[in-house]
Each structure stands twice: as structure tokens, then as C-alpha cells.
PDB file of N, CA and C in Angstrom:
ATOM      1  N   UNK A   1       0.798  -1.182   0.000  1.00  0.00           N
ATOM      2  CA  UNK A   1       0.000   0.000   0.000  1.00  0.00           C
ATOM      3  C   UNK A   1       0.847   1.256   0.000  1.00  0.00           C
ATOM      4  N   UNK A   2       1.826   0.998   0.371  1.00  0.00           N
ATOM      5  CA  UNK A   2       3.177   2.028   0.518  1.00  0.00           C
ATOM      6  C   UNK A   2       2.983   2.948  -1.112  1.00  0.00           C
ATOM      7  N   UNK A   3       3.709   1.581  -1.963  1.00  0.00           N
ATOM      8  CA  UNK A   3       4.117   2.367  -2.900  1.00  0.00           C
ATOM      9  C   UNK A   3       2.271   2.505  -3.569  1.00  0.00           C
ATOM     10  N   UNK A   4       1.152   2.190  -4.194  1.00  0.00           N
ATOM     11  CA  UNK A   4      -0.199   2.664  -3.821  1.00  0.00           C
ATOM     12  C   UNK A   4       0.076   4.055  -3.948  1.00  0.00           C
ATOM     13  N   UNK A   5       0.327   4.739  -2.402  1.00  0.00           N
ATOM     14  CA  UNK A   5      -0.197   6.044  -1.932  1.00  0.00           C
ATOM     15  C   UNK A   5       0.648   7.257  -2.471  1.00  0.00           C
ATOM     16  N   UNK A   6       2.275   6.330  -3.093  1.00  0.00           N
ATOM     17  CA  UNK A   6       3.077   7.174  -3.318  1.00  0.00           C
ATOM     18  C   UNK A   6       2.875   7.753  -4.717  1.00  0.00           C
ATOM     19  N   UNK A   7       1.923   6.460  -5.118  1.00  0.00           N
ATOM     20  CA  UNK A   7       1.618   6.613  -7.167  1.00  0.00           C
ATOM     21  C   UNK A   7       0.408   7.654  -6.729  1.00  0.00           C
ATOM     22  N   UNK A   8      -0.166   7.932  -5.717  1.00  0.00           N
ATOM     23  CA  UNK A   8      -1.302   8.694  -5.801  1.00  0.00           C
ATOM     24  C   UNK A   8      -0.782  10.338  -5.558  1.00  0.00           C
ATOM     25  N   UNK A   9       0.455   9.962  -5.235  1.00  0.00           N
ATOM     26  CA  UNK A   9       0.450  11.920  -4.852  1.00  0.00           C
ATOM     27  C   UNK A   9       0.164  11.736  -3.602  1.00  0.00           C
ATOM     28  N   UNK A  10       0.030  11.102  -2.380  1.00  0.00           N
ATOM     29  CA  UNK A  10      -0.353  11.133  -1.198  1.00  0.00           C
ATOM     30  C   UNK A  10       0.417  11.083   0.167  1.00  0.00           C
ATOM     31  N   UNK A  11       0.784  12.190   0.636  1.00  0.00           N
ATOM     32  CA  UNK A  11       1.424  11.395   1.955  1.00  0.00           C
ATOM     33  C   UNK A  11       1.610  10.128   2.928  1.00  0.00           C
ATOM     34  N   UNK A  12       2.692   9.659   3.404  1.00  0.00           N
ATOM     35  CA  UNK A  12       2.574   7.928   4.161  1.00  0.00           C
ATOM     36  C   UNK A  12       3.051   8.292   5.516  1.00  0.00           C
ATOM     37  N   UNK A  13       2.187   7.476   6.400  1.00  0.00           N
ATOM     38  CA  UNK A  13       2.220   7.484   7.826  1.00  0.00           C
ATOM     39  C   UNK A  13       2.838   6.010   7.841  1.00  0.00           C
ATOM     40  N   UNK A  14       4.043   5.290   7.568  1.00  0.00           N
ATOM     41  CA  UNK A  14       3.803   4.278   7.694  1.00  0.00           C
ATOM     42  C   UNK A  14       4.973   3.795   9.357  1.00  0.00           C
ATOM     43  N   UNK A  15       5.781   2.069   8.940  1.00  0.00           N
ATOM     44  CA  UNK A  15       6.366   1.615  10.090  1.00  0.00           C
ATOM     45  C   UNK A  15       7.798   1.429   9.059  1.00  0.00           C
ATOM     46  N   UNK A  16       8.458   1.031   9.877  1.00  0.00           N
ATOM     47  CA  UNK A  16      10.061   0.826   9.133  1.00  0.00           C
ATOM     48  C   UNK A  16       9.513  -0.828   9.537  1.00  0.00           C
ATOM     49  N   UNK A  17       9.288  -1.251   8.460  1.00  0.00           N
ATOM     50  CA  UNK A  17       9.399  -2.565   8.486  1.00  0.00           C
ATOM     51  C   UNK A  17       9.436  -2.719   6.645  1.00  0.00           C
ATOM     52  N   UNK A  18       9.853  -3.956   6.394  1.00  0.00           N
ATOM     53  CA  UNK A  18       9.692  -4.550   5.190  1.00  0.00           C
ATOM     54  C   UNK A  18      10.816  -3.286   4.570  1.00  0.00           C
ATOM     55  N   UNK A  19      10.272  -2.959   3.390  1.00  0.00           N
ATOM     56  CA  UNK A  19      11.558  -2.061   2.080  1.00  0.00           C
ATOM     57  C   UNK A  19      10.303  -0.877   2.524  1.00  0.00           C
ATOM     58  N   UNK A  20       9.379  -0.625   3.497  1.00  0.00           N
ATOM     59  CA  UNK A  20       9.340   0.750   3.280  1.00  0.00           C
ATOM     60  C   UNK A  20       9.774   2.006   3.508  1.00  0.00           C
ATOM     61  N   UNK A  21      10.733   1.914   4.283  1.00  0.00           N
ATOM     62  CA  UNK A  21      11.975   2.817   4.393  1.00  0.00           C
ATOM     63  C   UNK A  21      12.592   3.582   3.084  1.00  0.00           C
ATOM     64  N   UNK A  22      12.870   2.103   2.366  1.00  0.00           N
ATOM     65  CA  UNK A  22      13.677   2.407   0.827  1.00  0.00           C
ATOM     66  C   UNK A  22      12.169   3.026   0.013  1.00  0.00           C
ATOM     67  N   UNK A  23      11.259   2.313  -0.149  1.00  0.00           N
ATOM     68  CA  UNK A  23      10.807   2.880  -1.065  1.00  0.00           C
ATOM     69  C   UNK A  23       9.743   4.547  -0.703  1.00  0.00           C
ATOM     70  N   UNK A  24       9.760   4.717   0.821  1.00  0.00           N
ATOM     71  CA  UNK A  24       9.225   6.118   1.002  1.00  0.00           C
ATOM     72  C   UNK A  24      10.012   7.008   0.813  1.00  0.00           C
ATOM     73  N   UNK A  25      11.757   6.566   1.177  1.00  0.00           N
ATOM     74  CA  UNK A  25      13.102   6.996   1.013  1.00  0.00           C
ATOM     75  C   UNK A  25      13.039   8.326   2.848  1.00  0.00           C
ATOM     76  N   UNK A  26      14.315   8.194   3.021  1.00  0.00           N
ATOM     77  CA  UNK A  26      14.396   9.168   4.382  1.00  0.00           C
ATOM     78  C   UNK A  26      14.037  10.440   4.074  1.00  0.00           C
ATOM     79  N   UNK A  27      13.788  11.366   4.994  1.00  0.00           N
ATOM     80  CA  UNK A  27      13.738  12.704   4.965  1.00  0.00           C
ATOM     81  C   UNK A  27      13.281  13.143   3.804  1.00  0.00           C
ATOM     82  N   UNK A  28      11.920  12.304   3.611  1.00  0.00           N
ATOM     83  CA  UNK A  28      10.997  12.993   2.803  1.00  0.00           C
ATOM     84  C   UNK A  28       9.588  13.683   3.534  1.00  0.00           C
ATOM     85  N   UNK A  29       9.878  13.765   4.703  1.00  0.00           N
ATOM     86  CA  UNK A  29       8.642  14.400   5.319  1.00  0.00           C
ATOM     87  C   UNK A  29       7.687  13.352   5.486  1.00  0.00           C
ATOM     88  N   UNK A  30       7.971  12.223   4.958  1.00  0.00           N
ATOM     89  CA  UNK A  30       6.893  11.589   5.514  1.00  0.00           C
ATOM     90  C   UNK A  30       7.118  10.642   6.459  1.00  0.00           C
ATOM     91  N   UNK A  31       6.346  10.780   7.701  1.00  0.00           N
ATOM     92  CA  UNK A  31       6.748  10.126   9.331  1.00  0.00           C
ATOM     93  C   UNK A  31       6.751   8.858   8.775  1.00  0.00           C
ATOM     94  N   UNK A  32       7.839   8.198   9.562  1.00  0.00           N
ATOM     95  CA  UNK A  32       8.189   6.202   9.502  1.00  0.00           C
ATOM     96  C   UNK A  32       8.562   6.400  10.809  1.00  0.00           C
ATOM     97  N   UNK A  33       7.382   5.543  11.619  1.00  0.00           N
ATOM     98  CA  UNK A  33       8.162   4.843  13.037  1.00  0.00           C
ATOM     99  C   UNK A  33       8.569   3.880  12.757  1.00  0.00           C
ATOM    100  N   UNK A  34       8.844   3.296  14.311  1.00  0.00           N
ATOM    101  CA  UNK A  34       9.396   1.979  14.973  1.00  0.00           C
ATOM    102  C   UNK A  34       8.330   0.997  15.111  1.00  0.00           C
ATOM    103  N   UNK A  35       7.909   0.328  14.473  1.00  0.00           N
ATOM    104  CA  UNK A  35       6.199  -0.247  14.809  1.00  0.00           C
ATOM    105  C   UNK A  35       6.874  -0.967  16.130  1.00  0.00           C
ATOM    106  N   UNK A  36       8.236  -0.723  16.718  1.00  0.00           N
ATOM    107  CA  UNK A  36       7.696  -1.984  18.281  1.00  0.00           C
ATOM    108  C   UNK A  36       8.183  -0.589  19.131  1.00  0.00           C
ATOM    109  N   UNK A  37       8.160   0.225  18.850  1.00  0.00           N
ATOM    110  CA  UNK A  37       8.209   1.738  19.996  1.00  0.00           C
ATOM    111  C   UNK A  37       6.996   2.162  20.102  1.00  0.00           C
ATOM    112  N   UNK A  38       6.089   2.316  20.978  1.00  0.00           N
ATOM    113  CA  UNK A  38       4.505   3.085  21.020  1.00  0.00           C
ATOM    114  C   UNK A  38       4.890   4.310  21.041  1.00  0.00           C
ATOM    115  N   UNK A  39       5.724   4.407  21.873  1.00  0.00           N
ATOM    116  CA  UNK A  39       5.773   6.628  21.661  1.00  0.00           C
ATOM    117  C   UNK A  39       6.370   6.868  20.433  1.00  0.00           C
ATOM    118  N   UNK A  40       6.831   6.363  19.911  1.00  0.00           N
ATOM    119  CA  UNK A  40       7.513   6.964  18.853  1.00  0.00           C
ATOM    120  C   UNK A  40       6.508   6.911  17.643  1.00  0.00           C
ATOM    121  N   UNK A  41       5.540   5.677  17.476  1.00  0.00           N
ATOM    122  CA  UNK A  41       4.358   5.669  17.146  1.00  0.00           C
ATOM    123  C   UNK A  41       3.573   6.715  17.281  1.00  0.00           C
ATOM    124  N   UNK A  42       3.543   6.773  18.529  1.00  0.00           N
ATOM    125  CA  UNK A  42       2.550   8.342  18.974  1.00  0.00           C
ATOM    126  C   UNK A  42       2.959   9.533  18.529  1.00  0.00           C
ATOM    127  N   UNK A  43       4.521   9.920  18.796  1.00  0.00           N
ATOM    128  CA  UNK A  43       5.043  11.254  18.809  1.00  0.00           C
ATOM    129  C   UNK A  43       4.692  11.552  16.865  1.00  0.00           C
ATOM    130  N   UNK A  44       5.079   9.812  16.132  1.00  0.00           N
ATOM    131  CA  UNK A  44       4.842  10.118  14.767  1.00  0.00           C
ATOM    132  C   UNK A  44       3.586  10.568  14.006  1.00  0.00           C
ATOM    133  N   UNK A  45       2.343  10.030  14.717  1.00  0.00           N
ATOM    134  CA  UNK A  45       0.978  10.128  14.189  1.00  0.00           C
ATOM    135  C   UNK A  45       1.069  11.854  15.144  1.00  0.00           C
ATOM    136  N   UNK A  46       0.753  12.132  16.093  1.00  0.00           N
ATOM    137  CA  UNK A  46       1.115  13.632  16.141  1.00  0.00           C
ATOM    138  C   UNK A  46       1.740  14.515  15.394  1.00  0.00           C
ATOM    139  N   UNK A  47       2.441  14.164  15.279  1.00  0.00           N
ATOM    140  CA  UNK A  47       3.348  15.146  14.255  1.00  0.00           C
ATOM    141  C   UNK A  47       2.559  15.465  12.753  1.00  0.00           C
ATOM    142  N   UNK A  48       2.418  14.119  12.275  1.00  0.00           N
ATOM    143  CA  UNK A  48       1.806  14.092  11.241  1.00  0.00           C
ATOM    144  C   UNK A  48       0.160  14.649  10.970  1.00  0.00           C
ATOM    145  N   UNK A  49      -0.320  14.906  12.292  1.00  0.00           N
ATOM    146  CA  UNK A  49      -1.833  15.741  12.731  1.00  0.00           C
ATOM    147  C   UNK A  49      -1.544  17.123  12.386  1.00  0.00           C
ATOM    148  N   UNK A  50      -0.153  17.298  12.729  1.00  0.00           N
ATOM    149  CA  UNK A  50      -0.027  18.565  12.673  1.00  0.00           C
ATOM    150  C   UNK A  50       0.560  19.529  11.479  1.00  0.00           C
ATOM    151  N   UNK A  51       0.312  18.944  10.746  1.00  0.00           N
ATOM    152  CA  UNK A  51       1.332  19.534   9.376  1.00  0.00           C
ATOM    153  C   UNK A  51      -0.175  20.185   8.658  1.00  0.00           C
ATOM    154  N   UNK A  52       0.587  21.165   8.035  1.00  0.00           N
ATOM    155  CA  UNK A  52      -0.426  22.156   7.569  1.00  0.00           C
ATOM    156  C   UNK A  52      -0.851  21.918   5.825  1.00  0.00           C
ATOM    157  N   UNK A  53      -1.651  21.956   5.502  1.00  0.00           N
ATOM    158  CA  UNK A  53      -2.411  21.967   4.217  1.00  0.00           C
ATOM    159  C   UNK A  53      -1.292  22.213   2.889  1.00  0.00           C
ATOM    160  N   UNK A  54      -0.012  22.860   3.096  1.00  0.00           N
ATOM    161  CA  UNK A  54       0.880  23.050   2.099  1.00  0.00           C
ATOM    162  C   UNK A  54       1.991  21.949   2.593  1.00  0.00           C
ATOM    163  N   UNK A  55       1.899  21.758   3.607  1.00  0.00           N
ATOM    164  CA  UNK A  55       3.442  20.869   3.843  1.00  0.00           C
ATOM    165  C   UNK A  55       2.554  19.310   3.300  1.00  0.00           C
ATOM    166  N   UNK A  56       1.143  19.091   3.229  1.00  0.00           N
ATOM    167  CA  UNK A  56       1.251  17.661   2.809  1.00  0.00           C
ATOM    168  C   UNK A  56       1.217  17.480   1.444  1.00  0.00           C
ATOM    169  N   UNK A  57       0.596  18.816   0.363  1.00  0.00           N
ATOM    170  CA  UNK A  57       0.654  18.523  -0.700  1.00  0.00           C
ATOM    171  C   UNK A  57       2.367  19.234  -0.948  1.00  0.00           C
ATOM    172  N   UNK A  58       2.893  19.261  -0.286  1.00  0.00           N
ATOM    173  CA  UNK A  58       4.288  19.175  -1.007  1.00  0.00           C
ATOM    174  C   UNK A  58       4.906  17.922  -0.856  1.00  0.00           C
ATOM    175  N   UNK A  59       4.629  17.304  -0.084  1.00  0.00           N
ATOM    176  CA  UNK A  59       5.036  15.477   0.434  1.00  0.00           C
ATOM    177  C   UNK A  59       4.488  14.904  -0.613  1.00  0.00           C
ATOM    178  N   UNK A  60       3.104  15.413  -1.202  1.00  0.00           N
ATOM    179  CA  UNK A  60       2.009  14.188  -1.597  1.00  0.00           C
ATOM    180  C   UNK A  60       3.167  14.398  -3.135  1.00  0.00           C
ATOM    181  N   UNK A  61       3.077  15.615  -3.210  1.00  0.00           N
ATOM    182  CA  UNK A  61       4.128  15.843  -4.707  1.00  0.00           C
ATOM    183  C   UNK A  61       4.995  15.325  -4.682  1.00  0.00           C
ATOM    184  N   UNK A  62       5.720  15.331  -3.648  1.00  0.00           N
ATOM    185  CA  UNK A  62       7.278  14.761  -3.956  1.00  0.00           C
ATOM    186  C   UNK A  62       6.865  13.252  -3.917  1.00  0.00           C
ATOM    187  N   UNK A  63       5.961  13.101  -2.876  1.00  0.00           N
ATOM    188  CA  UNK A  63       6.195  11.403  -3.128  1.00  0.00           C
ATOM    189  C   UNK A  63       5.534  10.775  -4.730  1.00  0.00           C
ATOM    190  N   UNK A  64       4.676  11.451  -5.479  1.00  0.00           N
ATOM    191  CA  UNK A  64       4.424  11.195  -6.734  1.00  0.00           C
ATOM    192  C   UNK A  64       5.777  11.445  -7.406  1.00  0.00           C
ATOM    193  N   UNK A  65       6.657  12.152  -7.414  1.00  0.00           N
ATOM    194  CA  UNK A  65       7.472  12.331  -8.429  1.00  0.00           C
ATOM    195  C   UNK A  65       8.745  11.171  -8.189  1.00  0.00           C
ATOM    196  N   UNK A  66       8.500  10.528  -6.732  1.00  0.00           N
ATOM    197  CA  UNK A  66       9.031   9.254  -6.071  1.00  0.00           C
ATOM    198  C   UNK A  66       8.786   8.299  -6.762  1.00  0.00           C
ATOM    199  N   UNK A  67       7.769   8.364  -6.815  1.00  0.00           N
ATOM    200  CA  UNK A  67       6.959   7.078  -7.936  1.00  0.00           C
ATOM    201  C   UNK A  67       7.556   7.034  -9.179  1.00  0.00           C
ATOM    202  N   UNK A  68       7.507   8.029  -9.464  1.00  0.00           N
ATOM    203  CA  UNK A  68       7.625   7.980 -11.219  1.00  0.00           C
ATOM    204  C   UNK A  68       9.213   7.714 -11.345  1.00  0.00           C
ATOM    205  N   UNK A  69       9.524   7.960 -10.953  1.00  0.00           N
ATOM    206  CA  UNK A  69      11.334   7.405 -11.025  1.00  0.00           C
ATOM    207  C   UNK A  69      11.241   6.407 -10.536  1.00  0.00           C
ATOM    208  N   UNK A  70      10.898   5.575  -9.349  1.00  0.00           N
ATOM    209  CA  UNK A  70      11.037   4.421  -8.969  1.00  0.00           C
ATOM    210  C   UNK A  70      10.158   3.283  -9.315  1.00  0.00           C
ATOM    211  N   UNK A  71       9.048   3.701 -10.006  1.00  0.00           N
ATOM    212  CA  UNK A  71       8.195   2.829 -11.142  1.00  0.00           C
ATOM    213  C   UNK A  71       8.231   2.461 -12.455  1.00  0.00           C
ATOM    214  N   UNK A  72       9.201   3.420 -12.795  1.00  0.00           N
ATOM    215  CA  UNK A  72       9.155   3.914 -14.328  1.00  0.00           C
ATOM    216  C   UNK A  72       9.883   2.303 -14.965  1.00  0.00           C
ATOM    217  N   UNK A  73       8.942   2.547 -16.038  1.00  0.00           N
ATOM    218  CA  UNK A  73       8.769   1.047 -16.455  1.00  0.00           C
ATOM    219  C   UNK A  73      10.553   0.949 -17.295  1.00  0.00           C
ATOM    220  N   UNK A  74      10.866   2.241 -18.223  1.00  0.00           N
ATOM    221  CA  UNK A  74      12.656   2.883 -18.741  1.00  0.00           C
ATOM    222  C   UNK A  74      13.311   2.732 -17.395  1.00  0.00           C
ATOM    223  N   UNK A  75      13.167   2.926 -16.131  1.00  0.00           N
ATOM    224  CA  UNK A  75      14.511   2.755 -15.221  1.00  0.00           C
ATOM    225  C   UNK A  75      14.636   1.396 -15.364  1.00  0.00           C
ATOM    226  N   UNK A  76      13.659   0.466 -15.291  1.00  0.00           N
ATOM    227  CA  UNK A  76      13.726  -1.311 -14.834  1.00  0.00           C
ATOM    228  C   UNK A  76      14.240  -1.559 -16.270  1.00  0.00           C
ATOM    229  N   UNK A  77      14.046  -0.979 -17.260  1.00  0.00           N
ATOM    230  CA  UNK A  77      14.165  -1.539 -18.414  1.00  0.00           C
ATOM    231  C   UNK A  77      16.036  -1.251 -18.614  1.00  0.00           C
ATOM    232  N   UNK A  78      16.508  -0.110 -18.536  1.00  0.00           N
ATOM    233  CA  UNK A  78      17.679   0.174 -18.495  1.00  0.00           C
ATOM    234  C   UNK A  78      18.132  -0.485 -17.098  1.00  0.00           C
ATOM    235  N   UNK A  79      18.048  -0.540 -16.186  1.00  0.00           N
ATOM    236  CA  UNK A  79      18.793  -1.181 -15.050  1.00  0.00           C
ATOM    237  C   UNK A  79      19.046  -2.645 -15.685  1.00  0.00           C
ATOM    238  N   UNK A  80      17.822  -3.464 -16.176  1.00  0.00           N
ATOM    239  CA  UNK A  80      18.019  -4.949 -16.332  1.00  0.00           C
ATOM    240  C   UNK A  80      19.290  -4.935 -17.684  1.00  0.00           C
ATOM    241  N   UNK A  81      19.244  -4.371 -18.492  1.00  0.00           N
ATOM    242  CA  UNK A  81      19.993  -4.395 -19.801  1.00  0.00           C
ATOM    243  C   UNK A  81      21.600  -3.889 -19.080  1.00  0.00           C
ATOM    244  N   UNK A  82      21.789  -3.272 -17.819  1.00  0.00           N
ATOM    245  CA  UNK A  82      23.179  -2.886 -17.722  1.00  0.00           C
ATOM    246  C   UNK A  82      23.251  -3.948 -16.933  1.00  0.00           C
ATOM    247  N   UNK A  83      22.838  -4.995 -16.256  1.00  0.00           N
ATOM    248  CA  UNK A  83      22.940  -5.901 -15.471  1.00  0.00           C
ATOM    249  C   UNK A  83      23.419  -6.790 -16.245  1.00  0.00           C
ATOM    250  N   UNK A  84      22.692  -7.290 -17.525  1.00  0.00           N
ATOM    251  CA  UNK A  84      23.383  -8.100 -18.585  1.00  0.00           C
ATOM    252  C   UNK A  84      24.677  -7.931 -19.308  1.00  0.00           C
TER     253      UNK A  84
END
């Protein structure tokens, strides 16, 4: 659902588990806890209450333009051909 919200233009509240770290990427504004820390859980969904009407559609943007480089059907296509 990660990557989902990121093809939508949408901000992610998510956990550092699995590759969603890599694929939300760091210090993109969008909160990743500890899913086995509760406060940090907490302090993250707070934080994320609190962001104002321009800071999420600048997340929701960047994380769409996340997508499109990290979906793009030419990166997989050129990555696999330099692999060969």
C-alpha cells in the first residue's frame, strides 16, 4: 500500500518494516516509526496531525514524483539491460 499512496500523490504514515523505508526513502517528510516503539508511534501520528495543508501537498508531490522514477517502467528496463 506504501508504494499505492506514493503513485497517488499522497502522503505515508507508515512503520520501518519490510523495504518501506527504501521505497518512502528518508527525509521525505513523511513520518516512519518503529512499529515496536509506542511513543515513537505516537510522537509520529502527532506530528503528522499537525502539518499544515501546504506541507502535505508538497510530500504528496514529492512522493508522486518518487513514484515515477522508482516505477518507471525505462529505469527497470535500463537497469536490467546494464545488469546483462
Amino acid at each position: 500500500m506504501v508504494s499505492e499512496a506514493l503513485s497517488c500523490g499522497v502522503p505515508v504514515l507508515c512503520g520501518d518494516v519490510c523495504d518501506n523505508t527504501l521505497i518512502v526513502g528518508e527525509n521525505t517528510g513523511n513520518p516512519i516509526f518503529n512499529p515496536f516503539d509506542v511513543t515513537d508511534m505516537k510522537e509520529k501520528i502527532e506530528h503528522f496531525c499537525t502539518l499544515d495543508e501546504s506541507q502535505l501537498q508538497a510530500i504528496g508531490k514529492a512522493n508522486r514524483e518518487r513514484a515515477l522514477y522508482l516505477f518507471s517502467s525505462d529505469k527497470h528496463v535500463n537497469e536490467y539491460l546494464q545488469l546483462m
